[in-house]
N, C-alpha and C. Protein backbone atom coordinates (compact mmCIF):
# COMPACT_ATOMS: atom_id res chain seq x y z
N UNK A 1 0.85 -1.20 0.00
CA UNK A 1 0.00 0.00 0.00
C UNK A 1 0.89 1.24 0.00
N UNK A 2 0.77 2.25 -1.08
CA UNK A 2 1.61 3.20 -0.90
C UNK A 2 1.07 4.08 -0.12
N UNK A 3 1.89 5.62 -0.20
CA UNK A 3 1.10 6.19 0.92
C UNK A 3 -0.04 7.27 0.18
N UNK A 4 0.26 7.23 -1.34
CA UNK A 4 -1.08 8.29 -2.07
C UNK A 4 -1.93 7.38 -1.77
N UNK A 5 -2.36 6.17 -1.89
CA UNK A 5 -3.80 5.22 -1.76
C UNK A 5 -4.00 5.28 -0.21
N UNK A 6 -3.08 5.85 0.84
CA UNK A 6 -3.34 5.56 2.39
C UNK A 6 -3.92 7.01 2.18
N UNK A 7 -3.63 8.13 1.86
CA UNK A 7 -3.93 9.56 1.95
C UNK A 7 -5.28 9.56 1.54
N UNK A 8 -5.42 8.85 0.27
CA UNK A 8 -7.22 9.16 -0.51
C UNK A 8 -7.85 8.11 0.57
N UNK A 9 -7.27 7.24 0.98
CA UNK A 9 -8.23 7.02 1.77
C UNK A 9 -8.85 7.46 3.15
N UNK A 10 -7.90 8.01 3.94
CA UNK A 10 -7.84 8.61 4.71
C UNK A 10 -8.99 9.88 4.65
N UNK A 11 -8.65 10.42 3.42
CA UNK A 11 -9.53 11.56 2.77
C UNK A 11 -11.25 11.65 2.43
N UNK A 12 -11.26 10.20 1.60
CA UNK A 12 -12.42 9.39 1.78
C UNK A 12 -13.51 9.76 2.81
N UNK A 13 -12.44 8.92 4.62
CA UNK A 13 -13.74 8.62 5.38
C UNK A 13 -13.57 9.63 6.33
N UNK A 14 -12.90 10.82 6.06
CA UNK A 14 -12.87 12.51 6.26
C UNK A 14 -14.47 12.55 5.72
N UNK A 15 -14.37 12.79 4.03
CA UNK A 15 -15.28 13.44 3.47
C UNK A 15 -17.14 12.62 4.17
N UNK A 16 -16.62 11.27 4.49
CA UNK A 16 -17.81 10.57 4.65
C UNK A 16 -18.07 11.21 6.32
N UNK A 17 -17.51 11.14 7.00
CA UNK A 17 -18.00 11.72 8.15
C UNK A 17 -18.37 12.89 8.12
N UNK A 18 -18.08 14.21 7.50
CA UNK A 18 -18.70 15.18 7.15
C UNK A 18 -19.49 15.12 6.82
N UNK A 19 -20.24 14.27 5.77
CA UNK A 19 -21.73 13.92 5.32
C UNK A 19 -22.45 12.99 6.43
N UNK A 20 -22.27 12.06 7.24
CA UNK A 20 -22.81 12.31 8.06
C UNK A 20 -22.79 12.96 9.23
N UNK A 21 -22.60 13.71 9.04
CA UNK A 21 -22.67 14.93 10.59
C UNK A 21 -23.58 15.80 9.94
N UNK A 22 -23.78 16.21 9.13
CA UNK A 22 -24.34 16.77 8.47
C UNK A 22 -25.77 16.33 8.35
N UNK A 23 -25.85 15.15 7.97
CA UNK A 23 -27.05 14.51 8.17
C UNK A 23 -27.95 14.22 9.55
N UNK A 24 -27.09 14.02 10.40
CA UNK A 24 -27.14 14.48 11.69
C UNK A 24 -27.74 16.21 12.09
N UNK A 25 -27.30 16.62 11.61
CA UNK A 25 -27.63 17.62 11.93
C UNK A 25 -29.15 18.19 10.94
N UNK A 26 -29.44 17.45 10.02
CA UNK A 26 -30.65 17.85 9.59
C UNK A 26 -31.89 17.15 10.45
N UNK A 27 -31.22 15.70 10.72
CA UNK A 27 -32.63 15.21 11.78
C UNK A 27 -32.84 15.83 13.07
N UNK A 28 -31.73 16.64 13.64
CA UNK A 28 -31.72 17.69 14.68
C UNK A 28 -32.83 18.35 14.34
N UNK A 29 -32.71 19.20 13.16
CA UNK A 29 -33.02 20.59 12.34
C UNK A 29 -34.95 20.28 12.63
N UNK A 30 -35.02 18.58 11.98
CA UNK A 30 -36.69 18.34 11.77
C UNK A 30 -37.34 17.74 13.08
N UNK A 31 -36.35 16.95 13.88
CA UNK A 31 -36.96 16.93 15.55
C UNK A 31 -37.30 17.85 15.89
């Protein structure tokens, strides 16, 4: 595994936790 495929991934489940927090925060928004 080099380390550009460790970085995008890394980057990946960055971007995925931002979408859900986000999502999170809309069922906040409609509770």
């Amino acid at each position: 595994m080099c380390e550009a495929d460790l970085l995008q991934k890394q980057m990946m489940e960055f971007l995925i936790g931002r979408e859900r927090e986000r999502e999170r925060e809309k069922c906040l928004i409609i509770a």
